[in-house]
C-alpha atoms as a PDB file:
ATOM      1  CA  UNK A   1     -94.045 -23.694  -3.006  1.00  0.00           C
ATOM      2  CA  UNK A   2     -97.584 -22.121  -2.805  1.00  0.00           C
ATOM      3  CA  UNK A   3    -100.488 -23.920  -4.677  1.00  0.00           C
ATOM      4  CA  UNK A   4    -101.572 -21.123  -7.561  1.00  0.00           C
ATOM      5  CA  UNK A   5    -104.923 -22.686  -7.870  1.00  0.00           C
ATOM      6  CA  UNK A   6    -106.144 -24.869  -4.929  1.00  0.00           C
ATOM      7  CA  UNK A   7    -109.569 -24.850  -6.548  1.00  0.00           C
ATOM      8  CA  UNK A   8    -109.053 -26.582  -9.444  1.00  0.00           C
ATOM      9  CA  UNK A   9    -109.191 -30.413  -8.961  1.00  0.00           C
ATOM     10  CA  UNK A  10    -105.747 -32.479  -9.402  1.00  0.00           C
ATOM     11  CA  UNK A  11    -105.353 -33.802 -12.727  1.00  0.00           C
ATOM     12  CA  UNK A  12    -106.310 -36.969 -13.825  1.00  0.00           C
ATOM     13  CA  UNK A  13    -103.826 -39.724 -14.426  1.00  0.00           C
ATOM     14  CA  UNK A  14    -105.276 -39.855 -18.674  1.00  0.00           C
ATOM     15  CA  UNK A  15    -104.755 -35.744 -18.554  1.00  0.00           C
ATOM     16  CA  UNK A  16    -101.442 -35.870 -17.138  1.00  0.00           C
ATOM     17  CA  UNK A  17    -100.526 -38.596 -20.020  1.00  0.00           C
ATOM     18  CA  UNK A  18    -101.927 -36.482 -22.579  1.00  0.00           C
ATOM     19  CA  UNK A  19     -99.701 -33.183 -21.454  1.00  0.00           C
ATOM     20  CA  UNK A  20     -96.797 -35.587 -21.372  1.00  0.00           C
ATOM     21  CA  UNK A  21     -97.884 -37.487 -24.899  1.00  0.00           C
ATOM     22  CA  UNK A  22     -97.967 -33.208 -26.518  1.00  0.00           C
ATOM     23  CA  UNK A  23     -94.527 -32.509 -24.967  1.00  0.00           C
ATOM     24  CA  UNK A  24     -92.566 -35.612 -26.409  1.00  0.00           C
ATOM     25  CA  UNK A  25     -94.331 -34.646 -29.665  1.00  0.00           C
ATOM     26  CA  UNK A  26     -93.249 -31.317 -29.752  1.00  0.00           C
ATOM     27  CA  UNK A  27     -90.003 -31.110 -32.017  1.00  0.00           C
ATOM     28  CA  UNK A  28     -89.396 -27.945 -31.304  1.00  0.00           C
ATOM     29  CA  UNK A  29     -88.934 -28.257 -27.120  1.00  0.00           C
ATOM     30  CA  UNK A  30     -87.495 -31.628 -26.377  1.00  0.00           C
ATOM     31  CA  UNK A  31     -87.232 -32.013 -22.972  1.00  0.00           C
ATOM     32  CA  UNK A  32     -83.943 -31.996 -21.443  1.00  0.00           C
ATOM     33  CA  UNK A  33     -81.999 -35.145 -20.165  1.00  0.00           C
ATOM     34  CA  UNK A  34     -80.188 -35.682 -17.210  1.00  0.00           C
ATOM     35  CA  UNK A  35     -76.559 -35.241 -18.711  1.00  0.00           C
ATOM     36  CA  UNK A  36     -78.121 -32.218 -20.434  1.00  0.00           C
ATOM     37  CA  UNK A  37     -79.341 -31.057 -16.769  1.00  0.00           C
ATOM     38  CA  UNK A  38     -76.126 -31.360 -15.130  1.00  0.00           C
ATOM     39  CA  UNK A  39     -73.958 -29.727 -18.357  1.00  0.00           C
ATOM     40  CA  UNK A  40     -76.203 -26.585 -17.887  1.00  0.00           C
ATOM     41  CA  UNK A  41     -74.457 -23.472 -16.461  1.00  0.00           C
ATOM     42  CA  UNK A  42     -76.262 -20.224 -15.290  1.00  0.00           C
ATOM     43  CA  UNK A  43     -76.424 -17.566 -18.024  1.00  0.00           C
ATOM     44  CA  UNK A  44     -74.086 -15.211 -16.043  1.00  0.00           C
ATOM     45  CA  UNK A  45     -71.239 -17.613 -16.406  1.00  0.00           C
ATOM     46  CA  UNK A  46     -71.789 -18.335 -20.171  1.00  0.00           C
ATOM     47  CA  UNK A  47     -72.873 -14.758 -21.395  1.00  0.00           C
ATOM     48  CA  UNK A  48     -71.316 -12.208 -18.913  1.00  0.00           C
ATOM     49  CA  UNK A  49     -70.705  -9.519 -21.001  1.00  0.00           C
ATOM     50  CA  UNK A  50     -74.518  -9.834 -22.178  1.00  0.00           C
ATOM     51  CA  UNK A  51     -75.735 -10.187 -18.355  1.00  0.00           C
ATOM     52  CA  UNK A  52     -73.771  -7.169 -17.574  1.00  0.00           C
ATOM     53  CA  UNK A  53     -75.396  -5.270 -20.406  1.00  0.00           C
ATOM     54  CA  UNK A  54     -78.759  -6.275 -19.450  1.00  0.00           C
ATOM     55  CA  UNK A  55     -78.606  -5.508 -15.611  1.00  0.00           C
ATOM     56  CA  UNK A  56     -79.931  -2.453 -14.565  1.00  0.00           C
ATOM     57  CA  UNK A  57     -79.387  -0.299 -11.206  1.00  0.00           C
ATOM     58  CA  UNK A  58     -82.270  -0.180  -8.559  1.00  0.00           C
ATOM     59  CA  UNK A  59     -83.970   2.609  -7.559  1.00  0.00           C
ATOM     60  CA  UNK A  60     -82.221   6.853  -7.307  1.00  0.00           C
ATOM     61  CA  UNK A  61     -78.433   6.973  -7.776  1.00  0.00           C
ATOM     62  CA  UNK A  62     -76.689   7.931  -4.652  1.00  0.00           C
ATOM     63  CA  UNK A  63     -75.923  10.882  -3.543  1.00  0.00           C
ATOM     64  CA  UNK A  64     -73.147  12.918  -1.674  1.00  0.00           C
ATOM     65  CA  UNK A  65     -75.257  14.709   1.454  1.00  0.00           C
ATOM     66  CA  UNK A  66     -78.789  13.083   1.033  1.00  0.00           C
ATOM     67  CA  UNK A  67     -81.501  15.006   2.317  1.00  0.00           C
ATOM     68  CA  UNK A  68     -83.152  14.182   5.685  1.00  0.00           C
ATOM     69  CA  UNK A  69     -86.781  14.072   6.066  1.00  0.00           C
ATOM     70  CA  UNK A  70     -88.128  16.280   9.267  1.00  0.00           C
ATOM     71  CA  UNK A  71     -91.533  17.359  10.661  1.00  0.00           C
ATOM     72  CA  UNK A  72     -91.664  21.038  11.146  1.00  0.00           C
ATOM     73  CA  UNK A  73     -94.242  23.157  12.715  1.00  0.00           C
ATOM     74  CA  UNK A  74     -94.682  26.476  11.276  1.00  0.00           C
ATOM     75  CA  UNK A  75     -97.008  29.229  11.421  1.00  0.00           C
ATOM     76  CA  UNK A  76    -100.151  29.395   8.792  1.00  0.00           C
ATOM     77  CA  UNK A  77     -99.010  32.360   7.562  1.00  0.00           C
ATOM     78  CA  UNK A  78     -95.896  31.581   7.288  1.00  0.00           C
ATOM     79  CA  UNK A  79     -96.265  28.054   5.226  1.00  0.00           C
ATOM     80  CA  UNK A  80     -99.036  30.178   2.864  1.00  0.00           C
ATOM     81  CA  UNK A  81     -96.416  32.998   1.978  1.00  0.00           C
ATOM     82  CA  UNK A  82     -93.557  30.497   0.953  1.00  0.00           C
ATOM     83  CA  UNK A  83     -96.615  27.692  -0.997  1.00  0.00           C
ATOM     84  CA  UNK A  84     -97.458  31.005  -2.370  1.00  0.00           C
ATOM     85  CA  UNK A  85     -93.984  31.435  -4.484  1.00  0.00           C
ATOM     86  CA  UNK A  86     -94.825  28.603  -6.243  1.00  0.00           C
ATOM     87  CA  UNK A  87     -93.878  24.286  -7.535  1.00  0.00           C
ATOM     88  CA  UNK A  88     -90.533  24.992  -5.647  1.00  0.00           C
ATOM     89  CA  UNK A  89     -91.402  26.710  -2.333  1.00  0.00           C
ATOM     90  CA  UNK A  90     -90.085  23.605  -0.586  1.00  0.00           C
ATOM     91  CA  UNK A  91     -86.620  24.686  -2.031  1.00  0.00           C
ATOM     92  CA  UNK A  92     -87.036  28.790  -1.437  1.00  0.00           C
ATOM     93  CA  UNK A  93     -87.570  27.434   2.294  1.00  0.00           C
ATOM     94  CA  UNK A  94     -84.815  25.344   2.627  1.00  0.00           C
ATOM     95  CA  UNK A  95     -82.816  28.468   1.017  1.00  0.00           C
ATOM     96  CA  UNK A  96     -83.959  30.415   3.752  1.00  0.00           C
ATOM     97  CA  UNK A  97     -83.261  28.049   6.738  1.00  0.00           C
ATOM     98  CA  UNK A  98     -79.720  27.721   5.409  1.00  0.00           C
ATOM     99  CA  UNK A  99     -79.381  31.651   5.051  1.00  0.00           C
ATOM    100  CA  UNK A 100     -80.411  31.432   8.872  1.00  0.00           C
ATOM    101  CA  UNK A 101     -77.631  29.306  10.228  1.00  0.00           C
ATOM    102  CA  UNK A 102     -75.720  30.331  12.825  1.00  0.00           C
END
């Protein structure tokens, strides 16, 4: 594991027994034993229908025919007269190559 902050200087042994003096004080966060350690199950095996509730799909839903990306030279004229139709022109092109097909 990567060092977050190599600059600081390691801690001292009197700071690292004041940390541990706060966290054996604090009621509210005990820290965990070993039996409690190896008792402990992942929360995807104790809650699943919660995990499953919680998860959330990655990136665009799939879709039948995706479209391809392609580089296309065109004339000026051409490009201005279909950018000139509008937001959509890519569209009204593609419309127009696939009235083309042979």
């Amino acid at each position: 594991m990567a060092i977050k902050f190599k600059n600081l200087p390691p801690l001292t042994d009197e700071e690292e027994a004041e940390i541990q003096r706060q966290i054996a004080s604090d009621p509210d966060a005990p820290e965990a034993t070993d039996e409690q350690l190896a008792q402990a199950k992942p929360f995807k095996e104790v809650f699943p229908d919660l995990y499953e509730s919680i998860q959330r799909s990655r990136g665009r839903p799939r879709v039948d025919k995706p479209k391809e990306a392609v580089t296309l030279r065109v004339d000026p004229d051409t490009l201005a007269r279909f950018k000139a139709t509008g937001k959509d022109w890519r569209a009204k092109m593609a419309e127009a190559l696939d009235a083309a097909k042979p």
